[in-house]
C-alpha atoms as a PDB file:
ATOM      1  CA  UNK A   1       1.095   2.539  -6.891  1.00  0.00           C
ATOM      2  CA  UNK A   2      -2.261   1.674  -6.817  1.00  0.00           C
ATOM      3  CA  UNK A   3      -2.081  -2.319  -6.018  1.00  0.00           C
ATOM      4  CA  UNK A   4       0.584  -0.665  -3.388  1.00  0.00           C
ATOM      5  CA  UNK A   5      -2.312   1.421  -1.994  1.00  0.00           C
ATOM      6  CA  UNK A   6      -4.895  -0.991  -2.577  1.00  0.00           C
ATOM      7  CA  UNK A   7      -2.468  -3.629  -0.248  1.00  0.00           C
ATOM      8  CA  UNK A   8      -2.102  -0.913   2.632  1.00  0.00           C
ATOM      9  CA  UNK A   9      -5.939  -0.368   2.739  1.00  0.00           C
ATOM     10  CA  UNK A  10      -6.536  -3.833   3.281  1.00  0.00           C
ATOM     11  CA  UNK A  11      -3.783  -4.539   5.494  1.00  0.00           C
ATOM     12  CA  UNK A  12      -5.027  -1.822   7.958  1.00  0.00           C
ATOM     13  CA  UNK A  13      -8.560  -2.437   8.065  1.00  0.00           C
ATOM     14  CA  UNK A  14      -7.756  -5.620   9.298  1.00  0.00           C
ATOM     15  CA  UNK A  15      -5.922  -4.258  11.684  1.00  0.00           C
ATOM     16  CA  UNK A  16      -7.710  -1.797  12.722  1.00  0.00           C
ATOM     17  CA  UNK A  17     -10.226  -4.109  13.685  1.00  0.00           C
ATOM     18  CA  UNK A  18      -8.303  -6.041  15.716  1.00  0.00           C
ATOM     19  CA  UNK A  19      -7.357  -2.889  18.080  1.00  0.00           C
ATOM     20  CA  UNK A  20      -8.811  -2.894  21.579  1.00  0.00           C
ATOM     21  CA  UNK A  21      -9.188   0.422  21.694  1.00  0.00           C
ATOM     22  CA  UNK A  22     -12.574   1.210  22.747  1.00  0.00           C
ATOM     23  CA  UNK A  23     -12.226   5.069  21.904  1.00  0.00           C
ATOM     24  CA  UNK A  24     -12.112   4.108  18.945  1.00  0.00           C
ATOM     25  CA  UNK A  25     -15.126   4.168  17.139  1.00  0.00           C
ATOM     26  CA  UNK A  26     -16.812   2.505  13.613  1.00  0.00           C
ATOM     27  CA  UNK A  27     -14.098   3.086  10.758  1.00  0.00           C
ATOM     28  CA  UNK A  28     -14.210   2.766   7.799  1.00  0.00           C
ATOM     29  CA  UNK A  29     -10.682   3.174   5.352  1.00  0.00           C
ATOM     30  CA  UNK A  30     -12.130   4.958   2.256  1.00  0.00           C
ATOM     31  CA  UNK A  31      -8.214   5.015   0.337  1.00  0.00           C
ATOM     32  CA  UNK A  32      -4.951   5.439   1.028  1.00  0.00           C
ATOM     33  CA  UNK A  33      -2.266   7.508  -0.693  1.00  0.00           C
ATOM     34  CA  UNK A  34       1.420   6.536  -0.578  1.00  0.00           C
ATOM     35  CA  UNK A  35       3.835   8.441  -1.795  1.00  0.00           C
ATOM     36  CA  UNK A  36       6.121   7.278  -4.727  1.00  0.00           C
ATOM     37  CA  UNK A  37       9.320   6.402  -2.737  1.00  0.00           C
ATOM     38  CA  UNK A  38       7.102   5.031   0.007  1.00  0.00           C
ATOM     39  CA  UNK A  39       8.218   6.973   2.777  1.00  0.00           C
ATOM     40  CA  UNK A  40       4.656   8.157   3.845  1.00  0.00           C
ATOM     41  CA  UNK A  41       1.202   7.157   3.739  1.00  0.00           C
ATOM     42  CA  UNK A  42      -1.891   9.405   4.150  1.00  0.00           C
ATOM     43  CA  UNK A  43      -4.652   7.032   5.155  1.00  0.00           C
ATOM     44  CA  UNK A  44      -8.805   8.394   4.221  1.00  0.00           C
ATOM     45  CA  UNK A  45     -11.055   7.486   7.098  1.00  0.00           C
ATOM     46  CA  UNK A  46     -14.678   8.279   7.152  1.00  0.00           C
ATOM     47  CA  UNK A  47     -15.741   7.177  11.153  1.00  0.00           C
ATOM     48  CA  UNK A  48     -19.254   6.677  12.326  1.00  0.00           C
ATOM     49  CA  UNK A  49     -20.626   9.056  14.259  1.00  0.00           C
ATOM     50  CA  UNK A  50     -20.612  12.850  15.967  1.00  0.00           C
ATOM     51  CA  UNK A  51     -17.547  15.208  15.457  1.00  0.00           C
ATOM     52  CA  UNK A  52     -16.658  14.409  18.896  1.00  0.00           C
ATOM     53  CA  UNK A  53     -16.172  10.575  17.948  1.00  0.00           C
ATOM     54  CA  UNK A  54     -14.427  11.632  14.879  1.00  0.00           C
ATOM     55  CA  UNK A  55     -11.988  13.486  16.270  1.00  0.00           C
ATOM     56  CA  UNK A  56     -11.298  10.839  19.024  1.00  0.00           C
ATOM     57  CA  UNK A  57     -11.018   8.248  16.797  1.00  0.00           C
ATOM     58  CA  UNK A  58      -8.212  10.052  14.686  1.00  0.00           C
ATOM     59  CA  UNK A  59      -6.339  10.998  17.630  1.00  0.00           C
ATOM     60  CA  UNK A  60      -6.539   7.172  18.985  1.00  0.00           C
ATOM     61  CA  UNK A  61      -5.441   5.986  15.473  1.00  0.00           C
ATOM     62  CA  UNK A  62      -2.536   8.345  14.839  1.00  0.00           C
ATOM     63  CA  UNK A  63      -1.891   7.098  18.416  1.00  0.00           C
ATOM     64  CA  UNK A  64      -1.730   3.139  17.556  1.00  0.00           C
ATOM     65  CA  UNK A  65       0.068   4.343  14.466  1.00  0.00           C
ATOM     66  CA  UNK A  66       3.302   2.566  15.422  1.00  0.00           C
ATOM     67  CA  UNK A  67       1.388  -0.512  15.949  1.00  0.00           C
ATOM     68  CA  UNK A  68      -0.384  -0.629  12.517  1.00  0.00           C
ATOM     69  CA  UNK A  69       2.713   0.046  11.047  1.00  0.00           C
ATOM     70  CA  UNK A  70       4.727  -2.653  12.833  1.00  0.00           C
ATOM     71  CA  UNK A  71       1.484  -5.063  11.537  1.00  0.00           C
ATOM     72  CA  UNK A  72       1.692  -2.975   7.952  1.00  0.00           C
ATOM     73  CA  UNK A  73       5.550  -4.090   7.910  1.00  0.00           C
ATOM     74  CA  UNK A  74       4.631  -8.082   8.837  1.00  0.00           C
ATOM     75  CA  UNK A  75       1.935  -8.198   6.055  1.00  0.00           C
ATOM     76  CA  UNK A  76       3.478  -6.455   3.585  1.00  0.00           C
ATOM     77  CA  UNK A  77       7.406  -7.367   2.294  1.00  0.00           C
ATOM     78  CA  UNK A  78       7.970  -3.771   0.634  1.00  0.00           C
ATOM     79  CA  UNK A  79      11.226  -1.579   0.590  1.00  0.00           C
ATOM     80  CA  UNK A  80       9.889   0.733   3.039  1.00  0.00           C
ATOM     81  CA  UNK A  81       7.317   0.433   5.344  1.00  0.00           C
ATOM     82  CA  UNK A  82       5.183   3.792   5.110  1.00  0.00           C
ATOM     83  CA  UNK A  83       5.056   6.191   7.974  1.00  0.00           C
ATOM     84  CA  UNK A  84       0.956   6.718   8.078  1.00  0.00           C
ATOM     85  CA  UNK A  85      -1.271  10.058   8.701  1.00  0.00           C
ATOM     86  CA  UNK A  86      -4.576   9.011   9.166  1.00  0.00           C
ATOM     87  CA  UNK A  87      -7.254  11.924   7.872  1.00  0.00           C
ATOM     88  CA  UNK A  88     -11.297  12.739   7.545  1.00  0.00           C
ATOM     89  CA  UNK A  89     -12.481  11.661   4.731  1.00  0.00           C
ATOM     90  CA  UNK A  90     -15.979  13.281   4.527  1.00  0.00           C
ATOM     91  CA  UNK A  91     -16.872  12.005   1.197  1.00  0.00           C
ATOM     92  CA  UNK A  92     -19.349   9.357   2.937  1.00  0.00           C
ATOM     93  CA  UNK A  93     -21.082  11.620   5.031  1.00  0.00           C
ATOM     94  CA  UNK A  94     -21.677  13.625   2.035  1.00  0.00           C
ATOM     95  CA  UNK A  95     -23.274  11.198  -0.003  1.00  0.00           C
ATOM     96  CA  UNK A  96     -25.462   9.810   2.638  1.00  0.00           C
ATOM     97  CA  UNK A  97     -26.433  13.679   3.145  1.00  0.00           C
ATOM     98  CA  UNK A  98     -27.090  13.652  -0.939  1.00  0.00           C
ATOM     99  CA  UNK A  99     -28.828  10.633  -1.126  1.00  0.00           C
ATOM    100  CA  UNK A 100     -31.401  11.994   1.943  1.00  0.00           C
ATOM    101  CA  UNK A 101     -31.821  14.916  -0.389  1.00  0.00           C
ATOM    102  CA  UNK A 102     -32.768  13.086  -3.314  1.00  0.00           C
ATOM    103  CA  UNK A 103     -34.760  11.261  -1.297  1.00  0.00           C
ATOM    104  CA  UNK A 104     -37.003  14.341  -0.135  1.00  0.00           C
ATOM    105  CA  UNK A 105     -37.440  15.877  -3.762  1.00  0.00           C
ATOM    106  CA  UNK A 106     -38.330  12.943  -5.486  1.00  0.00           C
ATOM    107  CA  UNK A 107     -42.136  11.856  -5.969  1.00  0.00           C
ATOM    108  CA  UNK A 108     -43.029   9.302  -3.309  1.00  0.00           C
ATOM    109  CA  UNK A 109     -44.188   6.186  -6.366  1.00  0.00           C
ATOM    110  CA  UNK A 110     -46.570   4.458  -4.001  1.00  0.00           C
ATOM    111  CA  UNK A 111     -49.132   6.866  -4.636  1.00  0.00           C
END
């Protein structure tokens, strides 16, 4: 499952880059999960930018869905072709927030 997951996460960033969609804004894919008789596909994306943005960008994605899984079919030769939910993966945000954090406690070593 995970090469299968691994496959999907590269086959849709690639396509998700070649949308035209300009509501939709700087994603990243941060994993995928499919489930084990490959019927569905919950897809992590962390997107650049305000709440606002974010939610946009998952509406216009769950939108093109049927698109990405037409090019998701084409790539990939599998038994099924998954039937994707694309969802906030906040995990990035987080650790650019903990990093910044870090950042402020520790000494400053050019002193």
């Amino acid at each position: 499952m995970r090469r299968v997951n691994e496959s999907v996460r590269q086959v849709l960033s690639e396509a998700i880059g070649q949308l035209k969609d300009p509501r939709i804004g700087f994603v990243t894919i941060t994993g995928v999960d499919t489930s084990p008789d490959l019927r569905h596909a919950r897809v992590y994306v962390s997107v650049l930018g305000a709440e606002r943005k974010r939610v946009q960008t998952i509406d216009r994605l769950q939108a093109a869905h049927s698109l990405l899984q037409t090019q998701l079919a084409r790539e990939l030769r599998m038994k099924r072709t998954p039937q994707l939910a694309f969802e906030y993966d906040p995990s990035v945000e987080r650790g650019v927030r903990m990093t910044k954090l870090i950042d402020e406690l520790a000494p400053d070593d050019s002193e």
